[in-house]
C-alpha atoms as a PDB file:
ATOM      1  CA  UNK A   1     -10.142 -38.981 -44.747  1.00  0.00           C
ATOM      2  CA  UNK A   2     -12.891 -36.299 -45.207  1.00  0.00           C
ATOM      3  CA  UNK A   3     -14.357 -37.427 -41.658  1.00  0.00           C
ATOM      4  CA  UNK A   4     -10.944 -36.979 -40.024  1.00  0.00           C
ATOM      5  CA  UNK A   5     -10.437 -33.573 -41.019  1.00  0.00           C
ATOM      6  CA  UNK A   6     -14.221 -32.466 -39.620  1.00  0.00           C
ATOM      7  CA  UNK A   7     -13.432 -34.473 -36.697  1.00  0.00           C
ATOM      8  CA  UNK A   8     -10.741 -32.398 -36.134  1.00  0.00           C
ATOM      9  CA  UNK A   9     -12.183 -29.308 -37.036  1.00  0.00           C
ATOM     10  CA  UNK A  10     -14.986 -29.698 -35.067  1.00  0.00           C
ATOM     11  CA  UNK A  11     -12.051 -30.507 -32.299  1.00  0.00           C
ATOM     12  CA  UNK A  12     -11.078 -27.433 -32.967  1.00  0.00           C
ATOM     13  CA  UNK A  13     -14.130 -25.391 -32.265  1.00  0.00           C
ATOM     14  CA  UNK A  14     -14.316 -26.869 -28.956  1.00  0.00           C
ATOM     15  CA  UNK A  15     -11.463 -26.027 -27.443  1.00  0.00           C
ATOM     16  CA  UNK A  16     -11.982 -22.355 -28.737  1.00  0.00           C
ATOM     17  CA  UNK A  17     -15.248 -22.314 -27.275  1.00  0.00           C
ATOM     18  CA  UNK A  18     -14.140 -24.263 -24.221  1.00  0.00           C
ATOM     19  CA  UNK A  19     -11.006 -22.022 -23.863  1.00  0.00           C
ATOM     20  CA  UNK A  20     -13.527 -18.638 -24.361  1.00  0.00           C
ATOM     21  CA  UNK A  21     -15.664 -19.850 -21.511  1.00  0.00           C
ATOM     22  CA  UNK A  22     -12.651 -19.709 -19.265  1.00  0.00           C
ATOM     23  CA  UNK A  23     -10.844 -16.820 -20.194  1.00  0.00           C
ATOM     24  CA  UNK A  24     -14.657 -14.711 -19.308  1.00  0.00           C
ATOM     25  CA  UNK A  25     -14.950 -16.286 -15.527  1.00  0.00           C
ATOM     26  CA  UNK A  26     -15.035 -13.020 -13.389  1.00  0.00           C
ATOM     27  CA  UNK A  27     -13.506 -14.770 -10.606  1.00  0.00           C
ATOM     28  CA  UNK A  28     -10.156 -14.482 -13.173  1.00  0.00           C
ATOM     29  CA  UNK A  29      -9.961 -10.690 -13.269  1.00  0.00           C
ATOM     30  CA  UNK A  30     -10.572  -7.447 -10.700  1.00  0.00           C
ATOM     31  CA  UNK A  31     -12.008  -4.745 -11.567  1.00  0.00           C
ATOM     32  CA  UNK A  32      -9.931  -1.682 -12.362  1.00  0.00           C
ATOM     33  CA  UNK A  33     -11.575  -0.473  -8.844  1.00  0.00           C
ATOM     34  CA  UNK A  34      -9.885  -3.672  -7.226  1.00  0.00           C
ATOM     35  CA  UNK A  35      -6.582  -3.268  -9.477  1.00  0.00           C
ATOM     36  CA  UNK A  36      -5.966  -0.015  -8.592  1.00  0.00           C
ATOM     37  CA  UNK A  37      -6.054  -0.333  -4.783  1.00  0.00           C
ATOM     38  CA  UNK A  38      -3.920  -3.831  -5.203  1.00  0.00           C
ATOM     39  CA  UNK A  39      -1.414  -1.833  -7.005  1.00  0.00           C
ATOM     40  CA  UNK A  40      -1.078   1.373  -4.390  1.00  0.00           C
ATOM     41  CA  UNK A  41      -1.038  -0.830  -1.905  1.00  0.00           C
ATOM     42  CA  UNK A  42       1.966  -2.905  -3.488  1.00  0.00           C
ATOM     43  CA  UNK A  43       3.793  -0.017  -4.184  1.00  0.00           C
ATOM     44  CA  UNK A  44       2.880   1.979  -0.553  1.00  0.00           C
ATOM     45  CA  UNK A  45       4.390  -1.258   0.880  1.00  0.00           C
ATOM     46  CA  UNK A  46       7.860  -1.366  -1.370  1.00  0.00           C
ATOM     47  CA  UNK A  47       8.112   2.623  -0.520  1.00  0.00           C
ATOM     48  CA  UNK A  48       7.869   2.098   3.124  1.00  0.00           C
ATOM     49  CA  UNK A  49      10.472  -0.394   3.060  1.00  0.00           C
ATOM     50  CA  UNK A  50      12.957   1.595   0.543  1.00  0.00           C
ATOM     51  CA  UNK A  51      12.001   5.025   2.155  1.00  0.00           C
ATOM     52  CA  UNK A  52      10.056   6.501  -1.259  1.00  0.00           C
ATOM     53  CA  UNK A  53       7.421   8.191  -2.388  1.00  0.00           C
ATOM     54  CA  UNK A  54       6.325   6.681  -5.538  1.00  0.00           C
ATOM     55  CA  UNK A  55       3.086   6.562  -7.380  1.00  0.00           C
ATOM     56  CA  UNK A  56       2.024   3.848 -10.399  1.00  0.00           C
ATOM     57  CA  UNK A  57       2.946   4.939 -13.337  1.00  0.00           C
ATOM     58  CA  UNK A  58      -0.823   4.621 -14.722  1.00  0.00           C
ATOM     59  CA  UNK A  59      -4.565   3.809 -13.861  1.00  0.00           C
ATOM     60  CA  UNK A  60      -6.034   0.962 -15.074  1.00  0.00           C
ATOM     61  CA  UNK A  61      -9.477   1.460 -16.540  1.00  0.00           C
ATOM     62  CA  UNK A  62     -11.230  -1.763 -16.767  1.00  0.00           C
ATOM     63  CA  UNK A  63     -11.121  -5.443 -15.289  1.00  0.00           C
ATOM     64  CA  UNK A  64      -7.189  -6.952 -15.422  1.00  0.00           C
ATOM     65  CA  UNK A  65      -6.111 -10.637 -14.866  1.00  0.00           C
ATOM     66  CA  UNK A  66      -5.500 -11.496 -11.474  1.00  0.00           C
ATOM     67  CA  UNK A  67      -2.195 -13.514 -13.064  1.00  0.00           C
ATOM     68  CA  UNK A  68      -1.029 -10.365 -14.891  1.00  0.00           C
ATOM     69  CA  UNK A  69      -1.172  -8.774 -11.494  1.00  0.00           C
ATOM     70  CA  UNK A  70       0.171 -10.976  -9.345  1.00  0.00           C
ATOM     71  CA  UNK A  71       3.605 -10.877 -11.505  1.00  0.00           C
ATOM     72  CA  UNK A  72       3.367  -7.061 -10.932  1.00  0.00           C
ATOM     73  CA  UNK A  73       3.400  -7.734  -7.458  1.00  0.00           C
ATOM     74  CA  UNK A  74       5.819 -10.222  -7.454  1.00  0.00           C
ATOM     75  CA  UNK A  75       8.499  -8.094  -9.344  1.00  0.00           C
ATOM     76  CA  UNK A  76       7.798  -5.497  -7.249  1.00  0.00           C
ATOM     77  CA  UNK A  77       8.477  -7.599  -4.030  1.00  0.00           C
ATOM     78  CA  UNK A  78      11.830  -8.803  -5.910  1.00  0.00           C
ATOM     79  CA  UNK A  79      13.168  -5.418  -6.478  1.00  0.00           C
ATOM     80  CA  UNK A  80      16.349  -4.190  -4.499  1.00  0.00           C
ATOM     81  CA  UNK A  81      15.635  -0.652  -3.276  1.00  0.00           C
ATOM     82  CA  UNK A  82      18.316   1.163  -5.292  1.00  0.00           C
ATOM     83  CA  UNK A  83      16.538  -0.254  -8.477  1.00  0.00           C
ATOM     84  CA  UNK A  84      13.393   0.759  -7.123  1.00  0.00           C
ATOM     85  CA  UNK A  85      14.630   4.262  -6.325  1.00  0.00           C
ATOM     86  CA  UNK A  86      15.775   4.807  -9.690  1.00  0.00           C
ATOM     87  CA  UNK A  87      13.914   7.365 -11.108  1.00  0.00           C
ATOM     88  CA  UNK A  88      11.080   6.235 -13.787  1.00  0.00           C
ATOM     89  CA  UNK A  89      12.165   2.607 -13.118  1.00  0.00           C
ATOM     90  CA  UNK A  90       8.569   0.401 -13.811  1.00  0.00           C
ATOM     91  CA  UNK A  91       9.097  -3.601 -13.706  1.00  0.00           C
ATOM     92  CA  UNK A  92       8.423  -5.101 -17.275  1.00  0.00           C
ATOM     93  CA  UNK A  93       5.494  -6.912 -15.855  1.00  0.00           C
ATOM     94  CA  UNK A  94       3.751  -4.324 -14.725  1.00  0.00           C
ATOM     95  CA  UNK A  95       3.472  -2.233 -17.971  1.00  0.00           C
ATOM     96  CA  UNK A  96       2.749  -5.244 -19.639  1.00  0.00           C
ATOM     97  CA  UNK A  97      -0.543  -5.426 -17.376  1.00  0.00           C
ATOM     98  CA  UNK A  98      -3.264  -6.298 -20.102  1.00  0.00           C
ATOM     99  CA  UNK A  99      -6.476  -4.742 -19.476  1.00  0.00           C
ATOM    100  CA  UNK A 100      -9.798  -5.793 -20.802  1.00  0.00           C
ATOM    101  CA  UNK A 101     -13.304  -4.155 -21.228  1.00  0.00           C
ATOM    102  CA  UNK A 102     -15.656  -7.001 -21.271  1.00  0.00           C
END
């Protein structure tokens, strides 16, 4: 019974360490350069089509998951343009954009 349980601890360890590994890969995440200009660009491209002028609510500072991103972008694409010309209106996924410093 005592091997079990270190089996499975040791199980355990692996798949954190396994799981760390992949979470790090670079090719996962832009840098907040690369974020940045995805982001204006997503937003210059929903203005031109609803006839706005409106700027990200924030800057992001270091590298961001290319996933967390990509939902940005897609909500943004999803949007109807009297939604998106509501004033302050920010999709959900975009200020939950996590950023990391790594």
């Amino acid at each position: 019974m005592k091997s079990f349980f270190s089996k499975i601890g040791i199980l355990f360890v692996l798949c954190g360490l396994f799981f760390q590994c992949i979470q790090n890969r670079d090719d996962l995440f832009y840098s907040g350069q690369e974020g940045n200009q995805k982001i204006f660009e997503t937003y210059a491209l929903k203005n031109s089509g609803c006839g706005t002028n409106k700027l990200p609510g924030a800057l992001l500072l270091g590298r961001v998951k290319i996933d967390d991103l990509k939902l940005c972008f897609k909500a943004i694409e999803l949007i109807d343009c009297v939604t998106w010309n509501t004033e302050g209106y920010v999709p959900g996924s975009c200020k939950n954009i996590g950023t990391s410093f790594k």
